[in-house]
Protein backbone atom coordinates (compact mmCIF):
# COMPACT_ATOMS: atom_id res chain seq x y z
CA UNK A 1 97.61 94.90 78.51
CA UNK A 2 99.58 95.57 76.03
CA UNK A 3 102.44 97.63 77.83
CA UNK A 4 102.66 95.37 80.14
CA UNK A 5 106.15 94.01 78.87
CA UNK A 6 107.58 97.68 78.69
CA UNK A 7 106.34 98.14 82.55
CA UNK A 8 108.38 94.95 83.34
CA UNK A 9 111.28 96.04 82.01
CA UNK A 10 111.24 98.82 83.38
CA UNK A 11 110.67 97.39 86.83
CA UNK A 12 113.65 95.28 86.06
CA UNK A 13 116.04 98.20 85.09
CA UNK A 14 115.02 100.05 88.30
CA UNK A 15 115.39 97.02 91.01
CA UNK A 16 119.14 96.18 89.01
CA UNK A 17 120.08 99.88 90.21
CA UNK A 18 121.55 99.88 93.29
CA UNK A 19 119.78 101.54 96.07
CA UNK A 20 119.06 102.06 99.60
CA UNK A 21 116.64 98.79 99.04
CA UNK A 22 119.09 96.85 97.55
CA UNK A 23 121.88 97.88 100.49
CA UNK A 24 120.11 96.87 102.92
CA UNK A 25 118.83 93.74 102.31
CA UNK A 26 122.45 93.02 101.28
CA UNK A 27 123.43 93.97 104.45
CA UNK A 28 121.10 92.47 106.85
CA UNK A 29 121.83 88.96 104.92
CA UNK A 30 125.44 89.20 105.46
CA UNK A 31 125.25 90.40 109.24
CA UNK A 32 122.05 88.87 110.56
CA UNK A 33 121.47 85.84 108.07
CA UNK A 34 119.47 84.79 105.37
CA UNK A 35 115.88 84.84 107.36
CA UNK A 36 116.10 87.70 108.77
CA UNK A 37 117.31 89.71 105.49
CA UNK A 38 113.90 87.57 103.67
CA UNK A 39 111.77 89.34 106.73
CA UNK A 40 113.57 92.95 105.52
CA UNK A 41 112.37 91.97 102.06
CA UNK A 42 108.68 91.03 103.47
CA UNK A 43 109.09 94.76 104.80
CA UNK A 44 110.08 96.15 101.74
CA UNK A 45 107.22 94.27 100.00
CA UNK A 46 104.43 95.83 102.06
CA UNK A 47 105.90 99.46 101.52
CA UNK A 48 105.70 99.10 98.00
CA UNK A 49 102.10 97.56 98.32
CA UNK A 50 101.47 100.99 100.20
CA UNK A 51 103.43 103.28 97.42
CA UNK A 52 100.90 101.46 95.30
CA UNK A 53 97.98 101.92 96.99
CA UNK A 54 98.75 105.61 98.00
CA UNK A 55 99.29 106.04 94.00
CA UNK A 56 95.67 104.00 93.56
CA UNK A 57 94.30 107.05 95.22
CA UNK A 58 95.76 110.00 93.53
CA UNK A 59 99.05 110.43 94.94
CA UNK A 60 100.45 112.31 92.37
CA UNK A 61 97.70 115.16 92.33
CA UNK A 62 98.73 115.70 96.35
CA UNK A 63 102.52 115.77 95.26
CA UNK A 64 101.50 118.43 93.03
CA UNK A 65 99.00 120.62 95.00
CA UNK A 66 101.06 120.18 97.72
CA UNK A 67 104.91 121.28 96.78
CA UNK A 68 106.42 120.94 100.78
CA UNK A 69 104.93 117.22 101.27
CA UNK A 70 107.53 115.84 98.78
CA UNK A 71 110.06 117.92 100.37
CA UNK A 72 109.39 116.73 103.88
CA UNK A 73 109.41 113.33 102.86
CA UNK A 74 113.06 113.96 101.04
CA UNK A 75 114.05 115.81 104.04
CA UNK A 76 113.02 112.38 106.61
CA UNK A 77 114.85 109.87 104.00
CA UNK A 78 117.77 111.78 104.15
CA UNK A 79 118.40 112.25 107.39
CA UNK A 80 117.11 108.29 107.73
CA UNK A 81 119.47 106.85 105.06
CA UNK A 82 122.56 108.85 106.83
CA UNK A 83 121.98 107.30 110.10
CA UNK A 84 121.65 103.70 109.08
CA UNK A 85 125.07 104.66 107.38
CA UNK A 86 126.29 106.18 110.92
CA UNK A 87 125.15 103.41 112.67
CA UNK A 88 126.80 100.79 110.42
CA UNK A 89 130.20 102.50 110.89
CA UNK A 90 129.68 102.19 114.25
CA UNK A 91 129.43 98.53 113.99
CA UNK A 92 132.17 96.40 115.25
CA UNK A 93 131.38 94.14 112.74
CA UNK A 94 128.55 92.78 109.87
CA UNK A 95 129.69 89.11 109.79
CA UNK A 96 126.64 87.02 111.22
CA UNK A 97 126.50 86.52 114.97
CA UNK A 98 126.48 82.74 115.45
CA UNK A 99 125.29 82.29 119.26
CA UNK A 100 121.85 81.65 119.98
CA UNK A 101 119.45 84.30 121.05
CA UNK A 102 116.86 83.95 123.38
CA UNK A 103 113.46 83.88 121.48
CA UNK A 104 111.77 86.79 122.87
CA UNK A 105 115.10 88.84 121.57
CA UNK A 106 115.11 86.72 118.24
CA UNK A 107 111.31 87.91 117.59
CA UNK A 108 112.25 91.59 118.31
CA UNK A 109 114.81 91.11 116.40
CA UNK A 110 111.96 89.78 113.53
CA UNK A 111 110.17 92.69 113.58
CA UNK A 112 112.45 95.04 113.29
CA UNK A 113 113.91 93.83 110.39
CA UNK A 114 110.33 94.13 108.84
CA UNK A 115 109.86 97.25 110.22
CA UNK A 116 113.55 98.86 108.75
CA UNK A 117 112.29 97.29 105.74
CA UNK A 118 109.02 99.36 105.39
CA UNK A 119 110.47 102.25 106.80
CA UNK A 120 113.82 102.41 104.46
CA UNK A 121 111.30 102.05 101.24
CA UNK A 122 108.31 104.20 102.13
CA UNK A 123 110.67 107.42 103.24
CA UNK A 124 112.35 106.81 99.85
CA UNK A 125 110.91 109.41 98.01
CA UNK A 126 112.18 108.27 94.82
CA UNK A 127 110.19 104.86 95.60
CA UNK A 128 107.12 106.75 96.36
CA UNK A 129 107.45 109.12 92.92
CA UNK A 130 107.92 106.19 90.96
CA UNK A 131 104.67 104.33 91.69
CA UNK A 132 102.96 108.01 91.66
CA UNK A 133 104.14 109.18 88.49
CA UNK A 134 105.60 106.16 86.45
CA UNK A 135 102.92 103.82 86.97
CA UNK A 136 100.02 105.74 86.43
CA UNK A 137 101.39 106.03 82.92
CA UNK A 138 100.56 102.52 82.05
CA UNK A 139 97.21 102.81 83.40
CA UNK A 140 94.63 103.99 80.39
CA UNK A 141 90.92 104.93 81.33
CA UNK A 142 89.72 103.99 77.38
CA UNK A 143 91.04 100.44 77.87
CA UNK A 144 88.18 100.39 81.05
CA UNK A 145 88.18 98.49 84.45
CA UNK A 146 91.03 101.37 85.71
CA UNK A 147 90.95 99.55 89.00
CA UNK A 148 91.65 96.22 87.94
CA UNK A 149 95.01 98.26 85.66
CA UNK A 150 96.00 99.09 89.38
CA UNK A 151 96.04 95.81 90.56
CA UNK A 152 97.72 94.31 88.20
CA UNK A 153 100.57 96.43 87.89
CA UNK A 154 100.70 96.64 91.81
CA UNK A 155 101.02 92.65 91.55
CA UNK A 156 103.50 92.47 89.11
CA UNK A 157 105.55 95.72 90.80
CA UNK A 158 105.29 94.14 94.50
CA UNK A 159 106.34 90.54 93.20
CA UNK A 160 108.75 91.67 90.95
CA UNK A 161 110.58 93.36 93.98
CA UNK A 162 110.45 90.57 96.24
CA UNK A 163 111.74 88.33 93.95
CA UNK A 164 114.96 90.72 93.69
CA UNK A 165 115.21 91.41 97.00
CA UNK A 166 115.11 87.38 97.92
CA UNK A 167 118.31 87.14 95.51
CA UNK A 168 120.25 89.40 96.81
CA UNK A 169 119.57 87.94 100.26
CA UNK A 170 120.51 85.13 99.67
CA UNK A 171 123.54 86.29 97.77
CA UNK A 172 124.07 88.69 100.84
CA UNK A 173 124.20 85.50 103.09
CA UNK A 174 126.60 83.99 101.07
CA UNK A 175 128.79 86.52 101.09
CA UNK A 176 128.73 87.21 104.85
CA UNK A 177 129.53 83.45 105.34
CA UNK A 178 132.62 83.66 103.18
CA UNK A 179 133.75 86.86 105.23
CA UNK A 180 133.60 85.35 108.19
CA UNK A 181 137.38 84.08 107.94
CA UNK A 182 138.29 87.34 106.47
CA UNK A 183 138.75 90.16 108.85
CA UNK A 184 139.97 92.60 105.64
CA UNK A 185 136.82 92.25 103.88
CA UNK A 186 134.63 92.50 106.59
CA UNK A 187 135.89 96.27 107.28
CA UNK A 188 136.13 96.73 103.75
CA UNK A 189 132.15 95.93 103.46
CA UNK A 190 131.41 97.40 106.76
CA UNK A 191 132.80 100.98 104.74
CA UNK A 192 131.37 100.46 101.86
CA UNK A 193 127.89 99.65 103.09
CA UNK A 194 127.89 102.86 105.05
CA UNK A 195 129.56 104.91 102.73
CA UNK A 196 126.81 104.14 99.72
CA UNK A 197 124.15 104.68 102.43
CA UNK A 198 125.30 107.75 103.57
CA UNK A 199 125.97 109.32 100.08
CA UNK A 200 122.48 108.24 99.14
CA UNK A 201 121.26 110.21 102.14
CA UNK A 202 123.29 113.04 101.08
CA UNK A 203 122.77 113.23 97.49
CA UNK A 204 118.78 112.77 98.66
CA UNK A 205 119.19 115.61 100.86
CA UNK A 206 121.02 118.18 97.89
CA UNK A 207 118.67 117.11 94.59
CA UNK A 208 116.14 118.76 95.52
CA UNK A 209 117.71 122.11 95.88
CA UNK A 210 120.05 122.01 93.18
CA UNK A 211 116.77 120.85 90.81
CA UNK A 212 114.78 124.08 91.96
CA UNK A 213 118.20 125.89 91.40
CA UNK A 214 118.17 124.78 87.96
CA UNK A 215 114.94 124.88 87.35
């Protein structure tokens, strides 16, 4: 395929970006530890899998026919992006916990980092447009075997993604370790996190009227 290179980078330019994907693994590293932040990632993974699959089978023609399903869906991140800020603010603290947790709390605590994962990604409406509209674009019918197109670019799109999202975990671990000893920084984060969150929420919740304003 020979667009295959221009798909990449533009994969690449979109996962540098900072984002509501990118925040949060970033933040569950440096508050809940490396493993848990990788299991966010694993969420984040299967959500695009889904945005893929959901494009697969002629996502973009529903977006289209059907004007309030892309508004209800930028309506739910919103409000979904502002509470994780909300709740972060709340938090006493992101700096890892280091006492032990009983295992039936640890594996709640497992899935719910997968869970956040797929939920923060697959309420991103921007996520779901861009495997709707972008990637269909480097799918041609005259080069044959459309399905086997899909699947390719889903590959390279979902593994692309976790690959990111496993740096900045790790990263994001690092940096919560270093915090630890420094009560400044940790407030300073705790703000910033939930300030970036919440203006993602909030600029989610005003594009689309001000693009049918302008429009």
């Amino acid at each position: 395929m020979a667009e295959l290179g221009l798909f990449i980078g533009a994969l690449v330019a979109v996962y540098l970006v900072p984002g509501p994907d990118m925040l949060l693994v970033l933040q569950t590293s440096s508050s809940q530890g490396r493993k848990t932040a990788l299991l966010t990632a694993m969420g984040l993974c299967i959500a695009r899998a889904m945005h893929v699959t959901l494009a697969a089978v002629g996502l973009a023609t529903l977006l289209k026919t059907v004007p309030w399903a892309f508004e209800a869906m930028r309506i739910i991140g919103a409000a979904y992006l502002i509470w994780l800020g909300i709740k972060i603010v709340r938090t006493s603290s992101l700096v890892p916990k280091l006492s032990p947790s009983p295992s039936a709390t640890l594996a709640s605590t497992h899935r719910t980092a997968v869970l956040r994962g797929i939920l923060t990604n697959v309420i991103n409406p921007k996520a779901l447009l861009f495997c709707s509209v972008l990637l269909p674009q480097f799918v041609h019918a005259d080069a044959g075997n459309v399905a086997g197109q899909f699947l390719l670019l889903g590959i390279v799109l979902v593994a692309l993604g976790f690959l990111f999202d496993v740096c900045y975990a790790l990263t994001g671990a690092a940096l919560g370790y270093w915090m630890e000893h420094n009560p400044t920084i940790q407030v300073i984060q705790r703000w910033t996190f939930a300030a970036l969150l919440i203006g993602f929420g909030l600029r989610l919740a005003v594009d689309g009227p001000a693009r049918n304003q302008g429009g």
